[in-house]
N, C-alpha and C. Protein backbone atom coordinates (compact mmCIF):
# COMPACT_ATOMS: atom_id res chain seq x y z
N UNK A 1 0.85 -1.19 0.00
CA UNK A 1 0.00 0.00 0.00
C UNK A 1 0.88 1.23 0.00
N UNK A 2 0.61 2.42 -0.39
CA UNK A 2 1.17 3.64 -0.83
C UNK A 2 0.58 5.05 0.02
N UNK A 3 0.87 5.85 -0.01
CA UNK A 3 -0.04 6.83 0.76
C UNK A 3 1.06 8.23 0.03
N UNK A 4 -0.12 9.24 -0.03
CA UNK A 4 0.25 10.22 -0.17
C UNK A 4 -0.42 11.66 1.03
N UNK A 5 -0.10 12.24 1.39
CA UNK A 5 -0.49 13.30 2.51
C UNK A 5 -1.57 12.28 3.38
N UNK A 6 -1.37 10.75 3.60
CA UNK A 6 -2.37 9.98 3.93
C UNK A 6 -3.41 9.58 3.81
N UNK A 7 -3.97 9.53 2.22
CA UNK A 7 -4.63 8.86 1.64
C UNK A 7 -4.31 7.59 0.94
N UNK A 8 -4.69 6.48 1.46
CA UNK A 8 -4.20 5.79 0.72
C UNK A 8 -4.78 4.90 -0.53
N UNK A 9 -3.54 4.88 -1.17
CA UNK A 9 -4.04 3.50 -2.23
C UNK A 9 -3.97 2.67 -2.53
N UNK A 10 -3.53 1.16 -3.26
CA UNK A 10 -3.15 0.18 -3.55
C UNK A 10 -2.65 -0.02 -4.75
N UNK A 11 -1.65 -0.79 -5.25
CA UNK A 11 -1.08 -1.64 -6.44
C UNK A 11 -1.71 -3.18 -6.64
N UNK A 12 -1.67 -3.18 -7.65
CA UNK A 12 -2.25 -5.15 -7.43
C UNK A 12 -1.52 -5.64 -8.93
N UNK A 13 -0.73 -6.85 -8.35
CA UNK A 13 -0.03 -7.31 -9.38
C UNK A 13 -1.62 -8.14 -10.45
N UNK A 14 -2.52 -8.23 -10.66
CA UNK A 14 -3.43 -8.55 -11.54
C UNK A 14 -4.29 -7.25 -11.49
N UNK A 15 -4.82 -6.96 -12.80
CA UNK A 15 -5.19 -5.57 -12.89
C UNK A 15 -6.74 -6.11 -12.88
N UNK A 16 -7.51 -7.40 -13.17
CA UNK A 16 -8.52 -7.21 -12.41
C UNK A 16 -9.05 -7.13 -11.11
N UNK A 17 -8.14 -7.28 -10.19
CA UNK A 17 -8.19 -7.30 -8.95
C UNK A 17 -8.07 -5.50 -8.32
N UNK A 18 -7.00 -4.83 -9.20
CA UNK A 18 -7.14 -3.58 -9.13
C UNK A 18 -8.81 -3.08 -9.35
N UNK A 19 -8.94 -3.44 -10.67
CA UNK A 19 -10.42 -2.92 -11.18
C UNK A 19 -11.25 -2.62 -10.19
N UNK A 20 -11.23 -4.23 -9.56
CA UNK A 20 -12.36 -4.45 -8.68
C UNK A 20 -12.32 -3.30 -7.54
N UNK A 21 -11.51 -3.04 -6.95
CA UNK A 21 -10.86 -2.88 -5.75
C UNK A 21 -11.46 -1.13 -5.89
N UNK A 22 -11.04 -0.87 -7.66
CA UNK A 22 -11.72 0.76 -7.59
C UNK A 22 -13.49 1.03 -7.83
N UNK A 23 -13.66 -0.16 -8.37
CA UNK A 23 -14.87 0.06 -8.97
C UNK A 23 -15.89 -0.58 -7.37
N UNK A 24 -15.26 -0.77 -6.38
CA UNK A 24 -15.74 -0.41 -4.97
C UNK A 24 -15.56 1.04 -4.36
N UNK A 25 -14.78 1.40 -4.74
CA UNK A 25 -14.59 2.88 -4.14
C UNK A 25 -13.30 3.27 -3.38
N UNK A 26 -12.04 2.02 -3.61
CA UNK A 26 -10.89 2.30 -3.71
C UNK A 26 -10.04 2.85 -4.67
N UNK A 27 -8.96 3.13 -4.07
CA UNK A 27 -8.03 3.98 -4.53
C UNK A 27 -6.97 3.24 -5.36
N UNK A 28 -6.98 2.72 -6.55
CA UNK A 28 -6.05 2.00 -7.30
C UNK A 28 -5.18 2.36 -7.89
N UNK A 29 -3.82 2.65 -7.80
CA UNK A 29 -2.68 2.98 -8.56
C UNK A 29 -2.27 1.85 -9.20
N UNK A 30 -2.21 2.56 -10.82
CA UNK A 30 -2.08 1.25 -11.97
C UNK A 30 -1.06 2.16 -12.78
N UNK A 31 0.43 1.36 -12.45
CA UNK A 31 1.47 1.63 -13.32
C UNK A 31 1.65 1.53 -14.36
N UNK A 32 2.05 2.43 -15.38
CA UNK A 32 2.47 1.88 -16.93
C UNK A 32 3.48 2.71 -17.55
N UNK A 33 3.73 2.67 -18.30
CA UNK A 33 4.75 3.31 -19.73
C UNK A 33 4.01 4.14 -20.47
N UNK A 34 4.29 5.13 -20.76
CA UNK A 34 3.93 5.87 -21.78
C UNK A 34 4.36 6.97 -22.57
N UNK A 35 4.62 6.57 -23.49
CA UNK A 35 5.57 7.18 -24.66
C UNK A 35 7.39 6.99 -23.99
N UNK A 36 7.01 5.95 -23.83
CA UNK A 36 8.68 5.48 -23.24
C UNK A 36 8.80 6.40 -21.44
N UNK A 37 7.89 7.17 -20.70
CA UNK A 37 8.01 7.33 -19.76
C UNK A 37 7.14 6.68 -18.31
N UNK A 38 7.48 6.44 -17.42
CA UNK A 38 7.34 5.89 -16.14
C UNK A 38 5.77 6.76 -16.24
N UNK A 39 4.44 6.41 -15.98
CA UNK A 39 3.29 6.87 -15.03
C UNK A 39 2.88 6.09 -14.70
N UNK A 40 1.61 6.76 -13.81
CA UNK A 40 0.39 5.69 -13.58
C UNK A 40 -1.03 6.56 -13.62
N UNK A 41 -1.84 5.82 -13.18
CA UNK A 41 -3.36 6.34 -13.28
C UNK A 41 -3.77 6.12 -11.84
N UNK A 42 -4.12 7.17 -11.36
CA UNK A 42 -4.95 6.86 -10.03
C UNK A 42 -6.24 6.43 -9.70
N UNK A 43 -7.49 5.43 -10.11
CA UNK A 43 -8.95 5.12 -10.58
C UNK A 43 -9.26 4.80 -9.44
N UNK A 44 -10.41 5.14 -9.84
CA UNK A 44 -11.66 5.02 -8.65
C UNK A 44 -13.32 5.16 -9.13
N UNK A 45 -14.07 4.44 -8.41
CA UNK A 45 -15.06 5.23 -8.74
C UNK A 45 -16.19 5.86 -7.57
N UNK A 46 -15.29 6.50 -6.73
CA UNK A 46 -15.37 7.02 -5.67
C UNK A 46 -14.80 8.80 -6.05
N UNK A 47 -15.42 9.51 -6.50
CA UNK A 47 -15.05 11.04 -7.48
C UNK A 47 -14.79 11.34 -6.21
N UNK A 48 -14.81 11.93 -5.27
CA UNK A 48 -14.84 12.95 -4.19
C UNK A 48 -13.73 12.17 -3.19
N UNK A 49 -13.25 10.89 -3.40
CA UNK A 49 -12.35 10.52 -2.99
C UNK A 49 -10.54 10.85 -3.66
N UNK A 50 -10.84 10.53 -5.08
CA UNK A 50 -10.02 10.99 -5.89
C UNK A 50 -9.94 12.62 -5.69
N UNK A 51 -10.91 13.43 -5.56
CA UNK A 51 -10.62 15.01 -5.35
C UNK A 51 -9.69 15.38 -4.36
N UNK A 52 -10.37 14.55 -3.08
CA UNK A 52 -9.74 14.66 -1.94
C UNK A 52 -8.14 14.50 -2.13
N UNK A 53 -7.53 13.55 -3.10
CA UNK A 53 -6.43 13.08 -3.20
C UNK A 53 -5.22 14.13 -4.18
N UNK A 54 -6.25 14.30 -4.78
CA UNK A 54 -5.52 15.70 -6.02
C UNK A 54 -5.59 16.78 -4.96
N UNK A 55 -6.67 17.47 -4.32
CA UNK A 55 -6.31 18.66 -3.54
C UNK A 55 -5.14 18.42 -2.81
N UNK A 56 -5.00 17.10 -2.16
CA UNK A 56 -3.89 17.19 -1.40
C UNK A 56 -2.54 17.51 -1.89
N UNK A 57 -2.09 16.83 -2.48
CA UNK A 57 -0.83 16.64 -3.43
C UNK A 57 -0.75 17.79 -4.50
N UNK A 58 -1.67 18.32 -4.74
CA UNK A 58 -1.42 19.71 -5.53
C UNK A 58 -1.74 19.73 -7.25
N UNK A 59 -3.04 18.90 -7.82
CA UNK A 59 -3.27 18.13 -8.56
C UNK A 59 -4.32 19.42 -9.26
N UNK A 60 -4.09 19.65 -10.66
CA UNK A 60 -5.70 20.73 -11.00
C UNK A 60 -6.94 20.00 -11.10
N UNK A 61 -7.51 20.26 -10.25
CA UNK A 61 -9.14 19.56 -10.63
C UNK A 61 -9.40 19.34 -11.80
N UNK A 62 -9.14 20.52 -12.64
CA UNK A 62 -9.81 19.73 -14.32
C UNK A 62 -8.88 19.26 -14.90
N UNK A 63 -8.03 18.62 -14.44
CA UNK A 63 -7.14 17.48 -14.91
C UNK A 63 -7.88 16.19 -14.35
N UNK A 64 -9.36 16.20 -13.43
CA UNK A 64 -9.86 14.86 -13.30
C UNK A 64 -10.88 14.46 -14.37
N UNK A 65 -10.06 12.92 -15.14
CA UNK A 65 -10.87 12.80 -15.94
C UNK A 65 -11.63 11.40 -15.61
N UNK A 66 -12.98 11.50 -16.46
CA UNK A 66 -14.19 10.68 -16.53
C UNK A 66 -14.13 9.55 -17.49
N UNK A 67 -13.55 8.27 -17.19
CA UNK A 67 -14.11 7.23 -17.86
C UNK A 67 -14.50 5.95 -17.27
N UNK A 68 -16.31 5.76 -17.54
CA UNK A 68 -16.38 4.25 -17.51
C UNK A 68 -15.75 3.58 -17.63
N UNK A 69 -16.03 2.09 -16.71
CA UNK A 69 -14.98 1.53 -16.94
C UNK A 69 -15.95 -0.27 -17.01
N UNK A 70 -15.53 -0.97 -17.70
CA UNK A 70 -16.20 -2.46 -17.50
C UNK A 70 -15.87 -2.64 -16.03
N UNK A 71 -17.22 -3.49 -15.40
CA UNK A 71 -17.33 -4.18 -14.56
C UNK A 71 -16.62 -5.55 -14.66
N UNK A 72 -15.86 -6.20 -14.17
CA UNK A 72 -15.23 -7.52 -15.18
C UNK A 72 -16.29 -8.68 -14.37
N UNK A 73 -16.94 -8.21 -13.21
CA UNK A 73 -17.77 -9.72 -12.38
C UNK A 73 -18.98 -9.40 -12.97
N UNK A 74 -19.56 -8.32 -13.81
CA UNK A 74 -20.89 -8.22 -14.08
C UNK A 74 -21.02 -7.89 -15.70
N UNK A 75 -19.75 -7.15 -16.34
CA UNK A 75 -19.48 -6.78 -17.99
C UNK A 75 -20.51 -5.24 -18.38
N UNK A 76 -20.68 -4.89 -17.29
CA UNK A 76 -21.94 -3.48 -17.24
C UNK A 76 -20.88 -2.44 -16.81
N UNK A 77 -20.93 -1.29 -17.80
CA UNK A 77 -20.00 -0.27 -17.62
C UNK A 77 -20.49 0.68 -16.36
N UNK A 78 -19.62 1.06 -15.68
CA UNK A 78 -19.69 1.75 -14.06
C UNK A 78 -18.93 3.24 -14.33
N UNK A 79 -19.66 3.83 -13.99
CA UNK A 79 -18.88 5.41 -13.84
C UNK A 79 -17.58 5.12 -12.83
N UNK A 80 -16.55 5.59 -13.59
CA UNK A 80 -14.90 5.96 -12.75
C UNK A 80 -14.27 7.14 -13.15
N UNK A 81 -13.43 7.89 -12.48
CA UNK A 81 -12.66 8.57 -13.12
C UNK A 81 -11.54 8.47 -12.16
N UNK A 82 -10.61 9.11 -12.98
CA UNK A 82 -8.82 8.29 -13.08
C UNK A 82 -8.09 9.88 -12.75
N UNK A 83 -6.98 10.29 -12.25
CA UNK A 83 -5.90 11.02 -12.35
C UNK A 83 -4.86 10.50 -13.32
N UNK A 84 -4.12 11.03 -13.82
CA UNK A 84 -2.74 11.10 -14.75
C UNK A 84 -1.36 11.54 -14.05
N UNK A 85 -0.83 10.43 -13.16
CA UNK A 85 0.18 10.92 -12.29
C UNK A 85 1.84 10.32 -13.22
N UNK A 86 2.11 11.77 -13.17
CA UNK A 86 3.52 11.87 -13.88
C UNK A 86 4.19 12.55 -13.17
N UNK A 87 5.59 12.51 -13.48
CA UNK A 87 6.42 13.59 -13.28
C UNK A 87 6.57 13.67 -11.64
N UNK A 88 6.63 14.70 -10.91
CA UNK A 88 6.37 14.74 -9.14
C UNK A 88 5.10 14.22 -8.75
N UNK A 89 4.31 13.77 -9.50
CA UNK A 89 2.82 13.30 -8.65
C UNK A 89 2.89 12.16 -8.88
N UNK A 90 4.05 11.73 -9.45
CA UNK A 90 3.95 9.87 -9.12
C UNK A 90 4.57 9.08 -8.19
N UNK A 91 3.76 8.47 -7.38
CA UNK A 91 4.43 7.74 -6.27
C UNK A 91 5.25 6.67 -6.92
N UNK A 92 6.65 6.91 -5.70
CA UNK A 92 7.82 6.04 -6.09
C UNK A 92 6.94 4.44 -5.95
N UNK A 93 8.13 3.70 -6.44
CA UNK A 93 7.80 2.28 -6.15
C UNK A 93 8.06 1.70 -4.63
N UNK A 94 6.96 1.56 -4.15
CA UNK A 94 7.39 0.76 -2.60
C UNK A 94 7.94 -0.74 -2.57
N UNK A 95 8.38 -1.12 -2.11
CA UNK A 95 9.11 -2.99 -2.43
C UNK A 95 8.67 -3.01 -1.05
């Protein structure tokens, strides 16, 4: 688990297990590559949780974006929206 100004979130080495985990109303940090650089996505579908998490850390609100996301235990798309953490807003790797 990860925390930033003490909110926390989770990693999950299977990304449906992440899914799940946001599409309850946790806080899922999902690492990737992009354009050859280190990010991740912060998802949830808990909006006012994710706000809470950008105000803290210093994040612009309308940088929160809105996408459904499949349910993978039911296949019915669920409102989520995600942060774009790069650069200083990405949490290091914990081991």
């Amino acid at each position: 688990m990860g925390s930033e100004q003490g909110l926390w979130y989770r990693e999950f080495a299977r990304r449906r297990d992440g899914l799940v985990f946001a599409l309850e109303g946790g806080l899922w940090l999902h690492r990737h590559v992009w354009k050859g650089e280190p990010m991740a996505h912060l998802i949830s579908a808990d909006r006012v949780l994710l706000i809470r998490y950008g105000l803290e850390v210093g994040l612009a609100i309308e940088l929160l974006q809105y996408k459904p996301l499949k349910d993978p235990r039911t296949n019915e798309r669920r409102e989520a929206w995600h942060w774009d953490l790069v650069g200083r807003f990405l949490p290091p790797i914990s081991h």
